[in-house]
N, C-alpha and C. Protein backbone atom coordinates (compact mmCIF):
# COMPACT_ATOMS: atom_id res chain seq x y z
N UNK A 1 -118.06 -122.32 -79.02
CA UNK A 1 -117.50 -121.03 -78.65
C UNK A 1 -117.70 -120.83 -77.16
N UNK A 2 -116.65 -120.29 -76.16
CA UNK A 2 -116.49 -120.42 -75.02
C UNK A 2 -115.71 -118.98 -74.52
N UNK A 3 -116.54 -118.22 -73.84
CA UNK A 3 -116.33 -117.16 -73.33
C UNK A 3 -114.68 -117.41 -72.05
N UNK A 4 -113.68 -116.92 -72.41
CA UNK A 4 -112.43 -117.35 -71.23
C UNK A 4 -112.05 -115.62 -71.09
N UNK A 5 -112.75 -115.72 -68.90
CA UNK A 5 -112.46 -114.54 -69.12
C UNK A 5 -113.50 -113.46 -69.19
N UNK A 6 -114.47 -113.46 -69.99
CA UNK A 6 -115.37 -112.56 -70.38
C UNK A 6 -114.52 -111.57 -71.65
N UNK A 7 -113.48 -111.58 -71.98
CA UNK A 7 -113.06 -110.63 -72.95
C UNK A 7 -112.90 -111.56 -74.37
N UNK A 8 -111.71 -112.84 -73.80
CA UNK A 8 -111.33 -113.60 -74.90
C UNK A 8 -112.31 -114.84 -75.48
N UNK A 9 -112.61 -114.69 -76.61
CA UNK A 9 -113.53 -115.62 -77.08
C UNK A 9 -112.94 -116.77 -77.60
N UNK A 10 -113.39 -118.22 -76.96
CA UNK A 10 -112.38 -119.42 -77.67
C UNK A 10 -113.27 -120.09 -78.65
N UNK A 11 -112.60 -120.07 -80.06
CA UNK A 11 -113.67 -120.58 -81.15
C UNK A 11 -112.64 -121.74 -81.41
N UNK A 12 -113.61 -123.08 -82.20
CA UNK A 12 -112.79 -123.96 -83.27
C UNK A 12 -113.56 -123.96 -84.27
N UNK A 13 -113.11 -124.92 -85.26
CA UNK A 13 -113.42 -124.70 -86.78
C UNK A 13 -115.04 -124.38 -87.20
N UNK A 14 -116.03 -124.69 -86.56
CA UNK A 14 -116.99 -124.84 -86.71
C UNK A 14 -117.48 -123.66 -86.66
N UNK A 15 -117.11 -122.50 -85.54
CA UNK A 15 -117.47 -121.12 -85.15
C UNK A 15 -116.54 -120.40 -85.55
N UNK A 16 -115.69 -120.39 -86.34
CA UNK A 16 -114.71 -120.04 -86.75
C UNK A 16 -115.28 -118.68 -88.14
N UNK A 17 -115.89 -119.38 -89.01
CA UNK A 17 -116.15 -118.31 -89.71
C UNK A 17 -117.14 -117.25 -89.55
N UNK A 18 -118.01 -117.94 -88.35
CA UNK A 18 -118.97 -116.81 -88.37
C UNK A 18 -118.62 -115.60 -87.00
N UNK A 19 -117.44 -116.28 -86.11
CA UNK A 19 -117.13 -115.33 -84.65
C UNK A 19 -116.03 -114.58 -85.61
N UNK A 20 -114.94 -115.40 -86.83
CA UNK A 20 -114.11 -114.13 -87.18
C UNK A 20 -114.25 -113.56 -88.19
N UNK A 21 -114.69 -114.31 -88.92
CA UNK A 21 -114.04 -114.14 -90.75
C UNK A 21 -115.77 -113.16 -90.95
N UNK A 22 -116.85 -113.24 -90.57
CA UNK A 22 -117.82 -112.40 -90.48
C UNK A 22 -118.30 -111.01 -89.40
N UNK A 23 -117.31 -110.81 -88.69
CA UNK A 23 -117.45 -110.09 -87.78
C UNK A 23 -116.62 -108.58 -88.41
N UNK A 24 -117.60 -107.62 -88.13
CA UNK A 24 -117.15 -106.14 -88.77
C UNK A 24 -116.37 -105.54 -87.86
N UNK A 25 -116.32 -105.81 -86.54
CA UNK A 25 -115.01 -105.04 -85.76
C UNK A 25 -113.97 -105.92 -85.89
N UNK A 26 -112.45 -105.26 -85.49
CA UNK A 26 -111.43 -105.59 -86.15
C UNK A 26 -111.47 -106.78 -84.93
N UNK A 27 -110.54 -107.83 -85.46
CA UNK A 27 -110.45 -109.20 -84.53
C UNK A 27 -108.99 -109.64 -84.35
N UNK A 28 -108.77 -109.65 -83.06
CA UNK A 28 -106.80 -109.76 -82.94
C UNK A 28 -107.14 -111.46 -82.61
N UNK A 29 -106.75 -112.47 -83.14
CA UNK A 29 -106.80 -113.56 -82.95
C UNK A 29 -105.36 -114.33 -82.41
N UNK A 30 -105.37 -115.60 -81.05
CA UNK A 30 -104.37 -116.07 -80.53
C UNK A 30 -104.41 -117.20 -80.86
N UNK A 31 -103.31 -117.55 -82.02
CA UNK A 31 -103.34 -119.02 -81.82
C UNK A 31 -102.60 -119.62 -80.90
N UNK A 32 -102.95 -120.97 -80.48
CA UNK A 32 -101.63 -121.46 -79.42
C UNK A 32 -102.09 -122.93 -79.35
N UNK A 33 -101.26 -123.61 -78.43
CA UNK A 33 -101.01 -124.97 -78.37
C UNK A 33 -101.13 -124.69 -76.90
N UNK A 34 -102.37 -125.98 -76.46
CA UNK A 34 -102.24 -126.28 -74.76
C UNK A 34 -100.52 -126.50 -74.27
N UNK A 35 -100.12 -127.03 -74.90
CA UNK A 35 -98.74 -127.85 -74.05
C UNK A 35 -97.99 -126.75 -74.66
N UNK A 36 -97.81 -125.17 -74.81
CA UNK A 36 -96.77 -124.53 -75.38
C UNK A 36 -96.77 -123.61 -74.11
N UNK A 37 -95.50 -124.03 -73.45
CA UNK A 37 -95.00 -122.62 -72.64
C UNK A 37 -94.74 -121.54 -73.21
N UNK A 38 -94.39 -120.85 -74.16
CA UNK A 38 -94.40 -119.62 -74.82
C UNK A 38 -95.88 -118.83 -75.10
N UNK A 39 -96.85 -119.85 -74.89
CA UNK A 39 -98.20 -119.20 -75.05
C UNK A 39 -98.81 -119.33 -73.58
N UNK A 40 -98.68 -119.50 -72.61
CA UNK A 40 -98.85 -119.50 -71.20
C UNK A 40 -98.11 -118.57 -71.17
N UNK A 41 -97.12 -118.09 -71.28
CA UNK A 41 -96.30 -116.71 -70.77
C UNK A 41 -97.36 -115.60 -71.59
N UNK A 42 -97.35 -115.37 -72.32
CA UNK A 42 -97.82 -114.22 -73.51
C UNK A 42 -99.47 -114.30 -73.00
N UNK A 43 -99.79 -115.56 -72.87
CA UNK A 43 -101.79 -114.98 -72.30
C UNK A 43 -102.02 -114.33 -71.31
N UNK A 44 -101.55 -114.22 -70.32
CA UNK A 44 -102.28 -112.83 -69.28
C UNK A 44 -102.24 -111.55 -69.77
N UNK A 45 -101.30 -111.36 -70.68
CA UNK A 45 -101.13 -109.88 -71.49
C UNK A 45 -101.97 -109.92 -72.23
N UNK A 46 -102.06 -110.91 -73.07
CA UNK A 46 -103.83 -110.97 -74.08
C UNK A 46 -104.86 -111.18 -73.41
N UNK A 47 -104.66 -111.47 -72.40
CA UNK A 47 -106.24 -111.38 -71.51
C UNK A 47 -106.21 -110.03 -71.03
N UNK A 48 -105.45 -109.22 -70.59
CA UNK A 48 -105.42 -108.13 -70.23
C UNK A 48 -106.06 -107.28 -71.57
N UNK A 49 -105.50 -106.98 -72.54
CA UNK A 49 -105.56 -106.35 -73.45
C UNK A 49 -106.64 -106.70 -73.98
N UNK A 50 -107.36 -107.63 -74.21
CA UNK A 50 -108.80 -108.13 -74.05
C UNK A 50 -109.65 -107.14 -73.36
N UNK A 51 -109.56 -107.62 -71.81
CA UNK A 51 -110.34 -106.32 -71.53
C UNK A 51 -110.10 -104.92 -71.57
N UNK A 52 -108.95 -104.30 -71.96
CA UNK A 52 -108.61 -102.96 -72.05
C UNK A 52 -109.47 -102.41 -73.41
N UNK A 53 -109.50 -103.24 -74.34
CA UNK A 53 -109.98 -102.78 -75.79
C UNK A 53 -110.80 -103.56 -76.33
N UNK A 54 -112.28 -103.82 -75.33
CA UNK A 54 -113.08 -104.71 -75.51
C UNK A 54 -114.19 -103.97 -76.27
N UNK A 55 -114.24 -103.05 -76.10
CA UNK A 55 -115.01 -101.52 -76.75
C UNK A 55 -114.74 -101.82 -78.19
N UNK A 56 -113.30 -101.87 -78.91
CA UNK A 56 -112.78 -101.77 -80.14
C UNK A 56 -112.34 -102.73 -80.79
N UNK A 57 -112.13 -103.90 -80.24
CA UNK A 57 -112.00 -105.48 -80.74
C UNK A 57 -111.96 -106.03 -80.41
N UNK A 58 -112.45 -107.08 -81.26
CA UNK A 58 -112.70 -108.43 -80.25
C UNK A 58 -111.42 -109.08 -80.37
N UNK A 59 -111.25 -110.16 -79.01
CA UNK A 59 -110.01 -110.94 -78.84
C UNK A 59 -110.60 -112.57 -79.04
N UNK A 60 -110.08 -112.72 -79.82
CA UNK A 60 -109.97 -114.85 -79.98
C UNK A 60 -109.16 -115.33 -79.77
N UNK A 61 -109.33 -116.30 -79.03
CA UNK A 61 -108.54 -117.62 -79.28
C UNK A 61 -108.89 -118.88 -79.94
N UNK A 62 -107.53 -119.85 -80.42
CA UNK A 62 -107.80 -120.93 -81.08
C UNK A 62 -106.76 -122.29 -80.84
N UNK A 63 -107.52 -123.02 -80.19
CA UNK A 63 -106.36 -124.25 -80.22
C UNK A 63 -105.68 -124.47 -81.23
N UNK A 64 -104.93 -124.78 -81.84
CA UNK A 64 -104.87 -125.59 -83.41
C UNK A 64 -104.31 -126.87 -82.98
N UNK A 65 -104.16 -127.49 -81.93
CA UNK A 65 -104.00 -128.80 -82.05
C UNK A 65 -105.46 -129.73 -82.42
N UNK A 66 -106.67 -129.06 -81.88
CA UNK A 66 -108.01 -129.29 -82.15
C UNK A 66 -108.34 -128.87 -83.42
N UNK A 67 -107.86 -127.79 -83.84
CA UNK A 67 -108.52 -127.46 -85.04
C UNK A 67 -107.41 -126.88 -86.15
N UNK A 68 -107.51 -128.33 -86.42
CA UNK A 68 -106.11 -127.65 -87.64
C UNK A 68 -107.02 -127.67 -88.72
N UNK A 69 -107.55 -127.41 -88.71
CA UNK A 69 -108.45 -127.35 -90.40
C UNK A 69 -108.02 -125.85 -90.43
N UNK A 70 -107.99 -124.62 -89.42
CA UNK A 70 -108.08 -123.39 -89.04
C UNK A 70 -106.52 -122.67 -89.22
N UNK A 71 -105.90 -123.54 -88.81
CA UNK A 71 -104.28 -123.73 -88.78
C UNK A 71 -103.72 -123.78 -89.63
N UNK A 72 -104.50 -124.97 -90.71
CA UNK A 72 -103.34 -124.92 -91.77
C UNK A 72 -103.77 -124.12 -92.84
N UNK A 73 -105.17 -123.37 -92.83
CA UNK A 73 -106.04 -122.74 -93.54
C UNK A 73 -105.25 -121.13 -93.35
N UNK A 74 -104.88 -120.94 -92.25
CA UNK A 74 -103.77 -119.74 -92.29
C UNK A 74 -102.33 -119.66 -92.07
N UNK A 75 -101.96 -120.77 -92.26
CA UNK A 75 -100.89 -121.35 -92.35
C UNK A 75 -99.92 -121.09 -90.93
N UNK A 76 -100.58 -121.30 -90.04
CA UNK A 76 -99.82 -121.30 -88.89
C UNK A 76 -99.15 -122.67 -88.42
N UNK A 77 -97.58 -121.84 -88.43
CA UNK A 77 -96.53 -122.39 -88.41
C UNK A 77 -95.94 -123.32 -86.88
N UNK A 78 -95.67 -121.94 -86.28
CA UNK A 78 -95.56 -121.64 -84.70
C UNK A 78 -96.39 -121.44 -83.89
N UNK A 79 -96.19 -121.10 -82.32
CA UNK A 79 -97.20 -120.56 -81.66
C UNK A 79 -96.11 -120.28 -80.22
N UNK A 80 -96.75 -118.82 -79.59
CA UNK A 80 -97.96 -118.44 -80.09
C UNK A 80 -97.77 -117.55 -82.01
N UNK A 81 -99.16 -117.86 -82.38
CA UNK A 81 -98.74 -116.18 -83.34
C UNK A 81 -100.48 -115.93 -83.30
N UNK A 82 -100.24 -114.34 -83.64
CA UNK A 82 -101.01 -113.44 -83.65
C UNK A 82 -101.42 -112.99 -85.12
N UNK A 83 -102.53 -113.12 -85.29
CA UNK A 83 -103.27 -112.53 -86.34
C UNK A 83 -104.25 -111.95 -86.39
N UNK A 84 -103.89 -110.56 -87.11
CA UNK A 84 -104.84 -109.48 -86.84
C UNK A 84 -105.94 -109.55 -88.32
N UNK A 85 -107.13 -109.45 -87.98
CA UNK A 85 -108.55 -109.71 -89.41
C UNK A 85 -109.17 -108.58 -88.77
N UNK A 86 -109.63 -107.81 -90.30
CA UNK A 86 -110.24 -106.59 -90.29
C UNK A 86 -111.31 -106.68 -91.20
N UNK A 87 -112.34 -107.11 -91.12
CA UNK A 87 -113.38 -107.34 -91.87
C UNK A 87 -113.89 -108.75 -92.51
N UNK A 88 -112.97 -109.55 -92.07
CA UNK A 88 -112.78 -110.95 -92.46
C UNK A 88 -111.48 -111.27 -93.23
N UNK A 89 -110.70 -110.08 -93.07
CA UNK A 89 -109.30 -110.32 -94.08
C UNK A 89 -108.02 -109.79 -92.61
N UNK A 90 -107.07 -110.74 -92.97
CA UNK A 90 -106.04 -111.05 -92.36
C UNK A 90 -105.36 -110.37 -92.43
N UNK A 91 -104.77 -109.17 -91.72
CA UNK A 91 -104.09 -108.00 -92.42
C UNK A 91 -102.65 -107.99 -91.94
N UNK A 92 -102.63 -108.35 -90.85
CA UNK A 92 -101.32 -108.22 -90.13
C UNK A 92 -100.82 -109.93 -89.25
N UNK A 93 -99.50 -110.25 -88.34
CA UNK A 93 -99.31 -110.97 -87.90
C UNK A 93 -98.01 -110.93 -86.86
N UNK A 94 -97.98 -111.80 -85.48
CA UNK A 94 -96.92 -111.68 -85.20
C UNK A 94 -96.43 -113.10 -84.24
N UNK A 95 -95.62 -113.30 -84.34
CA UNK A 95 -95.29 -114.69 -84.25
C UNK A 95 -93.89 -115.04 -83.38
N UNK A 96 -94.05 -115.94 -82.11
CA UNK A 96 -93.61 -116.25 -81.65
C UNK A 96 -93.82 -115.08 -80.33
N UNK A 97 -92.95 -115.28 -78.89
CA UNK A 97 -93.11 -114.74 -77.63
C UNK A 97 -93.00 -113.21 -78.22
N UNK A 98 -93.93 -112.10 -78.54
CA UNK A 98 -93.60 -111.04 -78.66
C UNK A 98 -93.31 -110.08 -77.41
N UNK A 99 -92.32 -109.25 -77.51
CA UNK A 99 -92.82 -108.08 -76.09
C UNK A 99 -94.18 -107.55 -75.34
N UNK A 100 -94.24 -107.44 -74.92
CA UNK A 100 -95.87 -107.20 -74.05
C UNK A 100 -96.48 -105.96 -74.62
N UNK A 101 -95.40 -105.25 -74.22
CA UNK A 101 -95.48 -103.62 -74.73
C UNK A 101 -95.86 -103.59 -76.08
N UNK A 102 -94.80 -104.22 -77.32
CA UNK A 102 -94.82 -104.21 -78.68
C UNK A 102 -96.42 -104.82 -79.00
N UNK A 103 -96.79 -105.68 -78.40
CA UNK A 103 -98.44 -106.43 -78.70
C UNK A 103 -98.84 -105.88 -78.52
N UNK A 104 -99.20 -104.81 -76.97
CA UNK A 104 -99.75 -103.69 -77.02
C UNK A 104 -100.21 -102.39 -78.46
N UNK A 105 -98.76 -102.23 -78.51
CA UNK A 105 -98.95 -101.36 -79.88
C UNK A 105 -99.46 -101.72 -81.04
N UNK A 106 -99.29 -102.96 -81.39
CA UNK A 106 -99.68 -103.26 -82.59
C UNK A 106 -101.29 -103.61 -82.46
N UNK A 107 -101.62 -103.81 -81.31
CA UNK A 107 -103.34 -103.89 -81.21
C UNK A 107 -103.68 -102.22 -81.29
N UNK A 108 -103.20 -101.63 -80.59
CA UNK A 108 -103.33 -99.76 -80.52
C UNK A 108 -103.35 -99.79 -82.04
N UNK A 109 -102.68 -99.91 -82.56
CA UNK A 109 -102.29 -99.44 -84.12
C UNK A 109 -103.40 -99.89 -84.80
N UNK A 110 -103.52 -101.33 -84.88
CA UNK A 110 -104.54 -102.26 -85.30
C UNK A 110 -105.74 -101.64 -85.05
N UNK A 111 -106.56 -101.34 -84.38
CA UNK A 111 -107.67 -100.86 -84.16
C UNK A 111 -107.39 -99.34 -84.88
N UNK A 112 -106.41 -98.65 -84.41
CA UNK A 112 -106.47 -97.13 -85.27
C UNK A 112 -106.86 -96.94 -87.20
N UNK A 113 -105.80 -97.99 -87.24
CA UNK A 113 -105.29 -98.20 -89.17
C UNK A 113 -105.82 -99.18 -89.69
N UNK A 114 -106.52 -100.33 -88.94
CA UNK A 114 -106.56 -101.72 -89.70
C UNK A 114 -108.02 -101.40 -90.74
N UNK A 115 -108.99 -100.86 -90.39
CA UNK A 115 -109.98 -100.74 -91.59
C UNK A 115 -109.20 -99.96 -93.08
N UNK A 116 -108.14 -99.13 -92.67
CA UNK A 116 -107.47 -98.03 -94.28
C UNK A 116 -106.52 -99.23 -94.39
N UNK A 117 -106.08 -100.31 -93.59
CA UNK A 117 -105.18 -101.21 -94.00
C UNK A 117 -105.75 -102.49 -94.80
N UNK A 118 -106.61 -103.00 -94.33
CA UNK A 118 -107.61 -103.77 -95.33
C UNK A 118 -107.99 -103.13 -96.79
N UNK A 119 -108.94 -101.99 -96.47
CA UNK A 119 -109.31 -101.66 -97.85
C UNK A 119 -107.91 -100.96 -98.71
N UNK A 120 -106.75 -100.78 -98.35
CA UNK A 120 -105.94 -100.59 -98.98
C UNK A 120 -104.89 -101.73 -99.54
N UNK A 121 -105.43 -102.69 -100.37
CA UNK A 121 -104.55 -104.60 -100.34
C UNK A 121 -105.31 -104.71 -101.74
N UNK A 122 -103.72 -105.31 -102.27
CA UNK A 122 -104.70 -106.13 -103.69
C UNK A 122 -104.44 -107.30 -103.02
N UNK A 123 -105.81 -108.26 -103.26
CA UNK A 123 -105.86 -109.86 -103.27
C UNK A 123 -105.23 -110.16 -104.54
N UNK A 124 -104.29 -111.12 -104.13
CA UNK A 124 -103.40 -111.97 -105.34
C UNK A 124 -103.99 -112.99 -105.61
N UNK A 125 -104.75 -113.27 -107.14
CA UNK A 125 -105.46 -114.94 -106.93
C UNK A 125 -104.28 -115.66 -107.85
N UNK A 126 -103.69 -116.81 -107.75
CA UNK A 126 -103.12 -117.94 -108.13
C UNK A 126 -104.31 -119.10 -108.25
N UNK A 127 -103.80 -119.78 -109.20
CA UNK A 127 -104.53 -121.07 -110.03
C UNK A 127 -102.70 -121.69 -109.79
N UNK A 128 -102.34 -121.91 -108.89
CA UNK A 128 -100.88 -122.93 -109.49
C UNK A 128 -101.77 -124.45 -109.00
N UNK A 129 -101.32 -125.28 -109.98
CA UNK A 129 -101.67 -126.53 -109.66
C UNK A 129 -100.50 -127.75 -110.47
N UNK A 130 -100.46 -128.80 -109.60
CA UNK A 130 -99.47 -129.57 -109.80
C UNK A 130 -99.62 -130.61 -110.91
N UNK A 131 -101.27 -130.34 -111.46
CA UNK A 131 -101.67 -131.42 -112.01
C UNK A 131 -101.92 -130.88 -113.88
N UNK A 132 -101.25 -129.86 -113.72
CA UNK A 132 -101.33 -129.41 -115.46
C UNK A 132 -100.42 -129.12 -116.09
């Protein structure tokens, strides 16, 4: 785990469950790819917004070319995308070059609603398996 910044925290698989999936303030997480120009455009706004709402959540980042155990575990497709975890649960997402402004809001929002948005979710459990 590697402080970028002082706001954005860069985890891989190893620090992964205990910087997000255990952490009680809400966590806006960036996935991205070194070699993706669409996520070089979109990070100074998440570094910004990092420190604007460092008080109210924490900001991550995550390679997934390094750590696809993490990647394919949330099934990230594209990049960049954004996933918002509120207690260790994944509540929201947004994917691909979003507006600056619109990321803005949805972290505003995210921090306002995301604890009544978590505890308000049924978990769906599935057993499908290919082998019965």
């Amino acid at each position: 785990m590697t402080n970028t910044n002082n706001d954005v925290i860069e985890v891989d698989d190893s620090t992964w469950e205990q910087i997000v999936e255990k952490e009680d303030m809400p966590v806006v997480v960036f996935f991205y790819q070194p070699e993706c120009p669409h996520c070089s455009l979109i990070y100074p706004h998440f570094r910004k917004y990092a420190q604007k709402y460092s008080k109210s959540c924490k900001f991550i980042r995550i390679d997934i070319v390094s750590n696809q155990w993490t990647a394919s575990r949330y099934e990230i497709l594209a990049t960049p995308t954004f996933k918002f975890f509120c207690q260790g649960n994944p509540i929201k997402e947004e994917v691909g070059v979003v507006d600056p402004q619109h990321l803005e809001e949805s972290i505003e929002s995210f921090i306002k609603y995301g604890k009544e948005c978590s505890s308000k979710r049924t978990v769906v459990f599935s057993e499908i398996s290919p082998y019965e």
